[in-house]
PDB file of N, CA and C in Angstrom:
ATOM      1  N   UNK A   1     171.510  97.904  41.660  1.00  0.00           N
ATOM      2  CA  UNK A   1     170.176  98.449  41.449  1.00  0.00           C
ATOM      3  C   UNK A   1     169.742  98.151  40.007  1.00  0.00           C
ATOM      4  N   UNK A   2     170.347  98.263  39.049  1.00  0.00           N
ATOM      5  CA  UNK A   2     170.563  97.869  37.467  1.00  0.00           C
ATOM      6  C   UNK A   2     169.074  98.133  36.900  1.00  0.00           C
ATOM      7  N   UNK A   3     168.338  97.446  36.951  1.00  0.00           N
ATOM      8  CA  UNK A   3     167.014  97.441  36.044  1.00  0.00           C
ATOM      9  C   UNK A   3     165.875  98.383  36.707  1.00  0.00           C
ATOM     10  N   UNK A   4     165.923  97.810  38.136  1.00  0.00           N
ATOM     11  CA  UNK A   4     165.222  98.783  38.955  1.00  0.00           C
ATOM     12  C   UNK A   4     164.877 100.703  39.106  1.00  0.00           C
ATOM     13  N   UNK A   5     166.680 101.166  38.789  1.00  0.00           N
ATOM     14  CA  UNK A   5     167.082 102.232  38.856  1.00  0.00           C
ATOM     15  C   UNK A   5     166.424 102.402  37.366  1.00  0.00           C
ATOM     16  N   UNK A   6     166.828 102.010  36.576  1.00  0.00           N
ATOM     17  CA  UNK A   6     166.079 102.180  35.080  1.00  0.00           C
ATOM     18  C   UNK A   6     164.490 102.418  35.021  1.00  0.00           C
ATOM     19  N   UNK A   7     163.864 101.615  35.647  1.00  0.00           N
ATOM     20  CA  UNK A   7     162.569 101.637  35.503  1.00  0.00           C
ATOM     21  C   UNK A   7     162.363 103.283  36.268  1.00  0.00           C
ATOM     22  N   UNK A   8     162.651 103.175  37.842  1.00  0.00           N
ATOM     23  CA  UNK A   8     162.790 104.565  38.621  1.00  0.00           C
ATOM     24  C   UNK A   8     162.757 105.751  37.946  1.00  0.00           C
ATOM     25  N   UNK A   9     163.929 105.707  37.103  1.00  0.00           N
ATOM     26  CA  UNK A   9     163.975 106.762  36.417  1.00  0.00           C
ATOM     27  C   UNK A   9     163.097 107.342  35.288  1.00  0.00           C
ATOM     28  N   UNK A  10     162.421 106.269  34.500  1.00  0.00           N
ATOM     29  CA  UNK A  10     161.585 105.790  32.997  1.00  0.00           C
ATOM     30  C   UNK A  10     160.394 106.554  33.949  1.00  0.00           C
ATOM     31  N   UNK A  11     159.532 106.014  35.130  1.00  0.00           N
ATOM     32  CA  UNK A  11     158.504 106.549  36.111  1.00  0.00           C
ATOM     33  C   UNK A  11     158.754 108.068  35.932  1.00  0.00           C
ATOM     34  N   UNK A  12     159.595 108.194  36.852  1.00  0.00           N
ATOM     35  CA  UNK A  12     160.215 109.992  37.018  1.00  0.00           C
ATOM     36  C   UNK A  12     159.740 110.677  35.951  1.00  0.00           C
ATOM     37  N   UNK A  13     160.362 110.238  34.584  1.00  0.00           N
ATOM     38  CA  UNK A  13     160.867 111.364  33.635  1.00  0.00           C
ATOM     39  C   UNK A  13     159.111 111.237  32.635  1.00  0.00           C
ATOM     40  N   UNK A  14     158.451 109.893  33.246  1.00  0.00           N
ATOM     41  CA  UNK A  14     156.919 110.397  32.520  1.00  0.00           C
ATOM     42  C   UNK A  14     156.166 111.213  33.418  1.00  0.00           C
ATOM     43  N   UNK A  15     156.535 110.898  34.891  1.00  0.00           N
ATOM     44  CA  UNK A  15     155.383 111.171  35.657  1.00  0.00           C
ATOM     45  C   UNK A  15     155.810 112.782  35.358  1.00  0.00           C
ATOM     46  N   UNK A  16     157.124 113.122  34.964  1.00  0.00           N
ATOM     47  CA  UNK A  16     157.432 114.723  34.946  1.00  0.00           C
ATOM     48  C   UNK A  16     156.900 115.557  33.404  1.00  0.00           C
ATOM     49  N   UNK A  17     156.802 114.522  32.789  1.00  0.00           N
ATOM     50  CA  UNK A  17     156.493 114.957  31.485  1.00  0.00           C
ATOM     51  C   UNK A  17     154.441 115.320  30.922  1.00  0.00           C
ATOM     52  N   UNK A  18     154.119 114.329  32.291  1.00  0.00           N
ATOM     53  CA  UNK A  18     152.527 114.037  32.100  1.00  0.00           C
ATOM     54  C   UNK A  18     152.425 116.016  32.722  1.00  0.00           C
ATOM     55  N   UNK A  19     153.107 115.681  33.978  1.00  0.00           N
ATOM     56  CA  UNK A  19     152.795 117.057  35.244  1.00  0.00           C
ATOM     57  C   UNK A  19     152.890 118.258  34.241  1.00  0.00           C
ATOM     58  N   UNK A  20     153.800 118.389  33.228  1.00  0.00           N
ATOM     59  CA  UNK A  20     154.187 119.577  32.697  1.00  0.00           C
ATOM     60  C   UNK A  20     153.073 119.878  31.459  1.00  0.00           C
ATOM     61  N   UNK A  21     153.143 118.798  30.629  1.00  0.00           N
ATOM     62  CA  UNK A  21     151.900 119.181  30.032  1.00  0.00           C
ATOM     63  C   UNK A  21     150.312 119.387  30.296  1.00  0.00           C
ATOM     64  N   UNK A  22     150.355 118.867  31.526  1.00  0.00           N
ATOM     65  CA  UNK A  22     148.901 119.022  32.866  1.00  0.00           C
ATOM     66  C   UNK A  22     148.839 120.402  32.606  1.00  0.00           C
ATOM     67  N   UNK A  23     150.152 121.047  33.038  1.00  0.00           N
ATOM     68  CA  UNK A  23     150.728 122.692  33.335  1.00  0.00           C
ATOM     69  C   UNK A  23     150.308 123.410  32.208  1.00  0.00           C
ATOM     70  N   UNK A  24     150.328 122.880  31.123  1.00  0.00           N
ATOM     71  CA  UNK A  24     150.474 123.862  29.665  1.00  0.00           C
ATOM     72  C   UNK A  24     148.931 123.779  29.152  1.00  0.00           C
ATOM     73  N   UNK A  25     148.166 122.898  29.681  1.00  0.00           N
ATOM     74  CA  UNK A  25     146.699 122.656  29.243  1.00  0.00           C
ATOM     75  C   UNK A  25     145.936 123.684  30.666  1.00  0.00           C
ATOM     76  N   UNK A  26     146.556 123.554  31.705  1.00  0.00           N
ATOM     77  CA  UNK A  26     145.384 124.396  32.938  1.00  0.00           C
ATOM     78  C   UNK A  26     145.999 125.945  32.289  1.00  0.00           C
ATOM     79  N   UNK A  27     147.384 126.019  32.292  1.00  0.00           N
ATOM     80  CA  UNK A  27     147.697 127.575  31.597  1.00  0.00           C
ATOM     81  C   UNK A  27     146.942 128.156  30.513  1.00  0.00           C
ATOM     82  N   UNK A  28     146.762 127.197  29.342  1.00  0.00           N
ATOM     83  CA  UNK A  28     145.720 127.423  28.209  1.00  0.00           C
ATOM     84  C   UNK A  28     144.339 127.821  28.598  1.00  0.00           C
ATOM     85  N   UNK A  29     143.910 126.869  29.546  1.00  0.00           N
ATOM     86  CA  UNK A  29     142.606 127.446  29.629  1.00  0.00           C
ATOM     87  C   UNK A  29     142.150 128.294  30.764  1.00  0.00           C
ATOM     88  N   UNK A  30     143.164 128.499  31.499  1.00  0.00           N
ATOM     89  CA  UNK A  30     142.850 129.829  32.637  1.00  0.00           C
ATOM     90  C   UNK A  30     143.039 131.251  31.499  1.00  0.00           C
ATOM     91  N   UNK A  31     143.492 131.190  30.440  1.00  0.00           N
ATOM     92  CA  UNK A  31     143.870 132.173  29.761  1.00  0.00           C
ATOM     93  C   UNK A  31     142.109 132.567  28.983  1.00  0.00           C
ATOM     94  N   UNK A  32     141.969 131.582  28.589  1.00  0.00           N
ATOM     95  CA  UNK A  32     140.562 131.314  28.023  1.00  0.00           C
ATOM     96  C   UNK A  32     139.633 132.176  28.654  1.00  0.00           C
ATOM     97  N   UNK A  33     139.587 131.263  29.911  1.00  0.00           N
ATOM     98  CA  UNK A  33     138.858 131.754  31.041  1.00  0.00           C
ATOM     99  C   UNK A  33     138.823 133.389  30.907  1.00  0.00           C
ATOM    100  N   UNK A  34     139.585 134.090  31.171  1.00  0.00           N
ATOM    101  CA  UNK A  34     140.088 135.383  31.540  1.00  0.00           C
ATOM    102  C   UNK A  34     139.442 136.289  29.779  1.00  0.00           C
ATOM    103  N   UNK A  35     139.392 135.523  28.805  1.00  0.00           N
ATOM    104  CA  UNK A  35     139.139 136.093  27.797  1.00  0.00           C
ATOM    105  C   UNK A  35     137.638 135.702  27.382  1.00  0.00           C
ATOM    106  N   UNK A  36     136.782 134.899  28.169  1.00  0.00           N
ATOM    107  CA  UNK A  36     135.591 134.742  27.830  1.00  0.00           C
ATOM    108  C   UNK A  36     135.191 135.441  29.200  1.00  0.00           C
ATOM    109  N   UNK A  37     135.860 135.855  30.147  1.00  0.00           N
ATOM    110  CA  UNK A  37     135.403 137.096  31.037  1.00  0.00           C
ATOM    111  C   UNK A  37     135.094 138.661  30.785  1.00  0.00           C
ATOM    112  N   UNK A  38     136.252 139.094  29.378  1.00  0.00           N
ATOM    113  CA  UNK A  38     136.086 140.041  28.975  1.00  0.00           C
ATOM    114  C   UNK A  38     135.847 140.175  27.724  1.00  0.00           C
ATOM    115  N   UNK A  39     134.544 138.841  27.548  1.00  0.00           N
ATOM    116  CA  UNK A  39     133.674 139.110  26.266  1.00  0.00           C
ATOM    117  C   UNK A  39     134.929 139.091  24.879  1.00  0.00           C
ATOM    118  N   UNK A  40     135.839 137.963  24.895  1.00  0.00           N
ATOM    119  CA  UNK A  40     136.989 138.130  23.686  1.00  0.00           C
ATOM    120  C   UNK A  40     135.914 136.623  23.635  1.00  0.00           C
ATOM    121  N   UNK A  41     136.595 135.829  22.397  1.00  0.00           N
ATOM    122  CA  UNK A  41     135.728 134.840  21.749  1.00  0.00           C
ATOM    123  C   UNK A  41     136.776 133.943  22.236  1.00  0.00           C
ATOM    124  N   UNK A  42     136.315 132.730  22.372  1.00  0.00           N
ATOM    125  CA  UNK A  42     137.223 131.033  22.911  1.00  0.00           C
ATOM    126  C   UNK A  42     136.684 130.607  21.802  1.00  0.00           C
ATOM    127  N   UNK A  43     138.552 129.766  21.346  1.00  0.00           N
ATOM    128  CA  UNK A  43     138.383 129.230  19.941  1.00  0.00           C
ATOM    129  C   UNK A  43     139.079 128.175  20.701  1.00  0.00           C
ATOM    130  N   UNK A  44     138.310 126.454  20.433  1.00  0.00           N
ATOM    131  CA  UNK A  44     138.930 125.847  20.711  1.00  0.00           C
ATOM    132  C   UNK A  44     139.336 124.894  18.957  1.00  0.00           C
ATOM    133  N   UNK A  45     140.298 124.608  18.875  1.00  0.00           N
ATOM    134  CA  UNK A  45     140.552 123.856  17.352  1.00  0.00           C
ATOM    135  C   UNK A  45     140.122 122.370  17.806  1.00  0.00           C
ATOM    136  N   UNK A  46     139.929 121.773  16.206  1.00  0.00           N
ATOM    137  CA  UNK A  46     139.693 120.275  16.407  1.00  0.00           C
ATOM    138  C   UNK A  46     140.318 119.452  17.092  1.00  0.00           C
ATOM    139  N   UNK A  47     142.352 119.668  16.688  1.00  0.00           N
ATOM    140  CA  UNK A  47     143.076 119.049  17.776  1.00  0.00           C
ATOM    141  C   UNK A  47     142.815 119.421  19.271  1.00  0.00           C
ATOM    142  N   UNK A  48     142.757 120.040  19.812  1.00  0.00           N
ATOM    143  CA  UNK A  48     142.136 120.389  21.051  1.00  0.00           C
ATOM    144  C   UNK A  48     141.342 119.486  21.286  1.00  0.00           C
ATOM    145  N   UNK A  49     140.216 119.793  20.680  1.00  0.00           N
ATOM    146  CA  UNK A  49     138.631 118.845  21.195  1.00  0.00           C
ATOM    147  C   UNK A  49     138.787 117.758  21.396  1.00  0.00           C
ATOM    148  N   UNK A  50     139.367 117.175  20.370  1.00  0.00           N
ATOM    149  CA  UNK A  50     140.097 115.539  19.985  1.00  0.00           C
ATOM    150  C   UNK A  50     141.143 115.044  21.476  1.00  0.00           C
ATOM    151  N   UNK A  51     141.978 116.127  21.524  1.00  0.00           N
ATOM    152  CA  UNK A  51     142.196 115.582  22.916  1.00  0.00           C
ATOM    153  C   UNK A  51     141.389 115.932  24.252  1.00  0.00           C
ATOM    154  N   UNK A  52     140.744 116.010  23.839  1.00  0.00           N
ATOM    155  CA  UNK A  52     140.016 116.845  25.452  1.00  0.00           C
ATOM    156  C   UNK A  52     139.279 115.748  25.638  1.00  0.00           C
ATOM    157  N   UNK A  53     138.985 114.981  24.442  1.00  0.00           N
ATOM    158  CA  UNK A  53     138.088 113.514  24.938  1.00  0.00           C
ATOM    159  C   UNK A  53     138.881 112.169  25.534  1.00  0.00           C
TER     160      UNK A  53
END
């Protein structure tokens, strides 16, 4: 399998790494959510914005 199994794995361990930080950005802003429901203030920082584009 040699190079193949390599690549397989290289796929895996981004496609797992993209999914998790997917996870930590919808968690961030369902939190948001919930605090611009009860009138608290949403602060988003520059790094944020910067990636959000």
């Amino acid at each position: 399998m040699g190079d193949e199994g390599k690549l397989a794995r290289g796929i895996n361990r981004s496609v797992w790494l993209m999914s998790r930080e997917l996870l930590e950005v919808d968690l961030r802003l369902g939190s948001r959510v919930e605090g611009t429901m009860s009138d608290e203030a949403v602060f988003f920082s520059p790094e944020e914005r910067r990636n959000a584009s």
